[in-house]
N, C-alpha and C. Protein backbone atom coordinates (compact mmCIF):
# COMPACT_ATOMS: atom_id res chain seq x y z
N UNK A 1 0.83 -1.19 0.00
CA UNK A 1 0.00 0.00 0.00
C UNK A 1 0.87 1.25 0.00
N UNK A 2 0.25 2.32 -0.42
CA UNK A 2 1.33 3.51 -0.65
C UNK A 2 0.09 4.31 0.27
N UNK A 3 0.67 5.10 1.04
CA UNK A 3 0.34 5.98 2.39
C UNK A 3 0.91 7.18 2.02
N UNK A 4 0.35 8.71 2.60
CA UNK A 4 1.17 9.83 2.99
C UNK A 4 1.54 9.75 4.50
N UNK A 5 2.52 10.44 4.87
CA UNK A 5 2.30 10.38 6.64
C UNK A 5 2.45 12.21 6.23
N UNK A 6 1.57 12.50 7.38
CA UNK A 6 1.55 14.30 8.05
C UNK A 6 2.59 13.50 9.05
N UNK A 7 3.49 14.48 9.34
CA UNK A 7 4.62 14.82 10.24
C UNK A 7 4.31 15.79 11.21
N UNK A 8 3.87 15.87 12.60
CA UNK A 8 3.39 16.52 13.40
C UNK A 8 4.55 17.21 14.40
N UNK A 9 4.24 18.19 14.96
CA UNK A 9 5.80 18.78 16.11
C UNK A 9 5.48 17.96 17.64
N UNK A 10 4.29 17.22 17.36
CA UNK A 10 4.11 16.88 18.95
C UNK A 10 3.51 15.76 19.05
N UNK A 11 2.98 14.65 19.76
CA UNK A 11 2.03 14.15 20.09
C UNK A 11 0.00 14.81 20.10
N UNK A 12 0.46 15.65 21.05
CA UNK A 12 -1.22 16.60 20.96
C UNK A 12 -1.37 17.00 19.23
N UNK A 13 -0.36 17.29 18.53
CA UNK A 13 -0.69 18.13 17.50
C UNK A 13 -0.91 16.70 16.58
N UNK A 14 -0.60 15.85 16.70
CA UNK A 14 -1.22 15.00 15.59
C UNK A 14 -2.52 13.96 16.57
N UNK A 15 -2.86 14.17 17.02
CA UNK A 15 -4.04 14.02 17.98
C UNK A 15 -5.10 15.00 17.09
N UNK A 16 -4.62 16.49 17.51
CA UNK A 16 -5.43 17.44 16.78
C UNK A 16 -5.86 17.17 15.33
N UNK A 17 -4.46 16.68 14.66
CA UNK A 17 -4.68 16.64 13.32
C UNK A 17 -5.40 15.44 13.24
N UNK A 18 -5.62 14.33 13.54
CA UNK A 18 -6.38 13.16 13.42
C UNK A 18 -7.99 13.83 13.93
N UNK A 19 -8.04 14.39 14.51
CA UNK A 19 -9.66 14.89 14.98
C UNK A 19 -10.05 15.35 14.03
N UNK A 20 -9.31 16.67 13.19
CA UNK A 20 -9.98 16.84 12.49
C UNK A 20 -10.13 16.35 11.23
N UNK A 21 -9.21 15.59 10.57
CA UNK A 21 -9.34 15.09 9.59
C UNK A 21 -10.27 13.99 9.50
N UNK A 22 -10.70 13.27 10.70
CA UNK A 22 -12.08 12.24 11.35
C UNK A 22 -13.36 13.12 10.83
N UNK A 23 -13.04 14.41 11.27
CA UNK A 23 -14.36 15.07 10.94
C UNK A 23 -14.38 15.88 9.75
N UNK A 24 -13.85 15.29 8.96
CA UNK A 24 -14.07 15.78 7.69
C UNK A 24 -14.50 14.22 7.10
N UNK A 25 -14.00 12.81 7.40
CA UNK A 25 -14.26 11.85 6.91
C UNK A 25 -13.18 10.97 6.09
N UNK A 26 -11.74 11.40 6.88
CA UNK A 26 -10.55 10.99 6.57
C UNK A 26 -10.37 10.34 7.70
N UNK A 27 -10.02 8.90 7.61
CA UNK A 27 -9.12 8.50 7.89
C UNK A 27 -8.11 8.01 8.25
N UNK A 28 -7.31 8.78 9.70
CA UNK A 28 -5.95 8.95 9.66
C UNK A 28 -5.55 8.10 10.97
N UNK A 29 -4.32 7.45 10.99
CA UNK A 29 -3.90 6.83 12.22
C UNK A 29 -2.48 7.38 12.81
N UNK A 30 -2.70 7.50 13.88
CA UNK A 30 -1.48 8.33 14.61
C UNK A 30 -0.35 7.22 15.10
N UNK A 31 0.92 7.32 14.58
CA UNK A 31 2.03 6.19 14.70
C UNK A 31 3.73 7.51 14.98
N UNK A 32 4.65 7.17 15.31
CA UNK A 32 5.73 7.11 15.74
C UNK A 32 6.31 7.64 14.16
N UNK A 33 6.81 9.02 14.47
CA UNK A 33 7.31 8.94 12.80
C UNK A 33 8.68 7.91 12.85
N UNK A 34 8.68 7.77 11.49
CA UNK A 34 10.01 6.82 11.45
C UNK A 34 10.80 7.86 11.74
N UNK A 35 12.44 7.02 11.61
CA UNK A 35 13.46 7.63 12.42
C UNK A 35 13.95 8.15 11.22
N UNK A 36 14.03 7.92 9.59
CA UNK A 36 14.59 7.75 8.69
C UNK A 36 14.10 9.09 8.06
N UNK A 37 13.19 9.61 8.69
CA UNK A 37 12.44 10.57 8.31
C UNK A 37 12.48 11.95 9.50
N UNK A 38 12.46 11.21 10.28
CA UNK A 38 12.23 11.89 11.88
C UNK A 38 13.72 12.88 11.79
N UNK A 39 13.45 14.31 11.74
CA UNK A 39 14.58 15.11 12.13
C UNK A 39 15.22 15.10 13.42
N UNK A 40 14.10 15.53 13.86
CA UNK A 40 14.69 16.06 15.94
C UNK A 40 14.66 14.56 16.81
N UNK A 41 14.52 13.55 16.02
CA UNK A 41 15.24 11.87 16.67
C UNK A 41 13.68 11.78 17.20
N UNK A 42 12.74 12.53 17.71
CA UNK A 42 11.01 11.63 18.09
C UNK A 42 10.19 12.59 17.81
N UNK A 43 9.21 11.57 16.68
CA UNK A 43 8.27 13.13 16.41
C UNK A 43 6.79 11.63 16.17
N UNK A 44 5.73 12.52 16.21
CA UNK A 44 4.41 11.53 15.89
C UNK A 44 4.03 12.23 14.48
N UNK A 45 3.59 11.45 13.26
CA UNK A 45 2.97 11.71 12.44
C UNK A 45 1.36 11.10 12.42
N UNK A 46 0.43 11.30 10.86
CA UNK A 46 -0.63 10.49 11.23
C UNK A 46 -0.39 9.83 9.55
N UNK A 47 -1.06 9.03 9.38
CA UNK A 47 -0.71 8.54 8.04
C UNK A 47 -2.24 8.11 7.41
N UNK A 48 -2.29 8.48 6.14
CA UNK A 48 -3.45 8.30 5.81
C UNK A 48 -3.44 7.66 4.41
N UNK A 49 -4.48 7.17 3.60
CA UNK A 49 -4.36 6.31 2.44
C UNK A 49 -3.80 7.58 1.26
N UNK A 50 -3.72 6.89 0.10
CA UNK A 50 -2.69 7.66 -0.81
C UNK A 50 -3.73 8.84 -1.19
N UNK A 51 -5.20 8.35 -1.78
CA UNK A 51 -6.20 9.31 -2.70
C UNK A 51 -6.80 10.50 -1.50
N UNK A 52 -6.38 10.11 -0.64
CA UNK A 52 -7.05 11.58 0.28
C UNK A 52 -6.38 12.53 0.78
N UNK A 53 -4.73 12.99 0.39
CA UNK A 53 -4.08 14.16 0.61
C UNK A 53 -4.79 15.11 0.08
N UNK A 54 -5.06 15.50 -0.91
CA UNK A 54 -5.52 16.88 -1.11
C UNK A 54 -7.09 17.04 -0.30
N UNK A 55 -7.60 15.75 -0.29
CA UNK A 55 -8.78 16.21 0.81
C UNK A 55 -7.86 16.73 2.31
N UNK A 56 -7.03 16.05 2.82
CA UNK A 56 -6.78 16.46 4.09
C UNK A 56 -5.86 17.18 4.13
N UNK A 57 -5.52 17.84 3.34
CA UNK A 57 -4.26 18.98 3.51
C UNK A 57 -5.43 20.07 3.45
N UNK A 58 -6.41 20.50 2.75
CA UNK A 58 -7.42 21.65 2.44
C UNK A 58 -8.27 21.53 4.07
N UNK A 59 -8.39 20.38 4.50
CA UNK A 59 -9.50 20.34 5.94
C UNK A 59 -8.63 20.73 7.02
N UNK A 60 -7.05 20.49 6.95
CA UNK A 60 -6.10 20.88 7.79
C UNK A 60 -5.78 22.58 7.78
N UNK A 61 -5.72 23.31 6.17
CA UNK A 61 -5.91 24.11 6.26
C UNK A 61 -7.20 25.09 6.80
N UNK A 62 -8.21 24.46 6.50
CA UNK A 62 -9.00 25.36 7.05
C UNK A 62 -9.36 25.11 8.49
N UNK A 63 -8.84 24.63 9.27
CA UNK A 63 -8.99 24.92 10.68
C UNK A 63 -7.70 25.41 11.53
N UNK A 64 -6.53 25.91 10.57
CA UNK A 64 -5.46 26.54 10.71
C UNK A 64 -4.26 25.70 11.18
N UNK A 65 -4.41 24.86 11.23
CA UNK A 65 -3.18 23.55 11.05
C UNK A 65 -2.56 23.30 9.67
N UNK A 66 -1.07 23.55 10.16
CA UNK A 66 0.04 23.20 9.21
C UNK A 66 0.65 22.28 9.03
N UNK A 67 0.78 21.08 8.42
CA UNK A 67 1.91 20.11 8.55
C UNK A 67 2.83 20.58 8.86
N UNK A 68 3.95 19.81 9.63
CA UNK A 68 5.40 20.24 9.36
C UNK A 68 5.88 19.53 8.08
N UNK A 69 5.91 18.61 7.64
CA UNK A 69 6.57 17.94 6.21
C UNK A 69 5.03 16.74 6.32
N UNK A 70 5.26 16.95 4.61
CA UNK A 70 4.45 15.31 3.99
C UNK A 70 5.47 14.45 3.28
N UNK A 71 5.13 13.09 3.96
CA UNK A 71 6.25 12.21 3.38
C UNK A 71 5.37 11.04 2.27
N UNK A 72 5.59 10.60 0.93
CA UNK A 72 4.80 10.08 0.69
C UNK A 72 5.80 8.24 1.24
N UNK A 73 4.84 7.59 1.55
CA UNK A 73 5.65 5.94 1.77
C UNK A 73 5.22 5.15 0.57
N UNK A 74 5.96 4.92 -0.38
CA UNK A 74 5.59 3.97 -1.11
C UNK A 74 5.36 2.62 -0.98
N UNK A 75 4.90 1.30 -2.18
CA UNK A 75 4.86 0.32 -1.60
C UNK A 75 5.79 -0.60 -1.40
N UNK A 76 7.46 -0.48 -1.94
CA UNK A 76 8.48 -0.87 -1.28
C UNK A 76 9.16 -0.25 0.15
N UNK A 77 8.62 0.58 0.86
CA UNK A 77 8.32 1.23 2.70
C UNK A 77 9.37 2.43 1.96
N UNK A 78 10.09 2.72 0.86
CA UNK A 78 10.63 4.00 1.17
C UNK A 78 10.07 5.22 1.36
N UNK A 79 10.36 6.30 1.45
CA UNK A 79 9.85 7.21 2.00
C UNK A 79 10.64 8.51 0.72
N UNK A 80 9.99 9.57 0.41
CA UNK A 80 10.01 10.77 -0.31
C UNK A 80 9.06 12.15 -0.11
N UNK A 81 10.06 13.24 0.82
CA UNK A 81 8.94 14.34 0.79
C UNK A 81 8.38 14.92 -0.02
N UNK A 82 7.13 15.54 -0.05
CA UNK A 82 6.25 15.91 -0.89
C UNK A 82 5.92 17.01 -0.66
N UNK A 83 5.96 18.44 -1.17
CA UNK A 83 5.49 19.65 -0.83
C UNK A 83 3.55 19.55 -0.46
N UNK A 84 3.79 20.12 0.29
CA UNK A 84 2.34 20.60 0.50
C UNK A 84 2.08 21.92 0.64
């Protein structure tokens, strides 16, 4: 399966971001970003299926939440950031 992960600065903040993207009708599961990805060595992302980034980047924007980075995971597990 090929996934995006949102990259969050905190625990609460991808909490936040999973709420609302629930209530838009995304989604999203909150996991441990990888390390391979992970700048500051522990961060939480949420990861969601491939066809619903642009739904949940627009529902993130409009309740004033920013990703910090989108990583897309392909289906061999590598990983490539993706502007948002």
């Amino acid at each position: 399966m090929i996934y995006y992960l949102i990259i969050c600065r905190s625990l609460t903040y991808a909490q936040r971001t999973a709420r609302v993207l629930e209530r838009s009708g995304i989604t999203g599961h909150i996991q441990r970003a990888p390390k391979v990805i992970s700048r500051e060595g522990c961060g939480y992302c949420v990861r969601i299926a491939e066809q619903r980034l642009t739904d949940a980047l627009r529902a993130l924007r409009r309740e004033g939440l920013t990703p910090k980075q989108v990583f897309l995971q392909n289906a061999d597990g590598e990983y490539s950031e993706v502007r948002s």
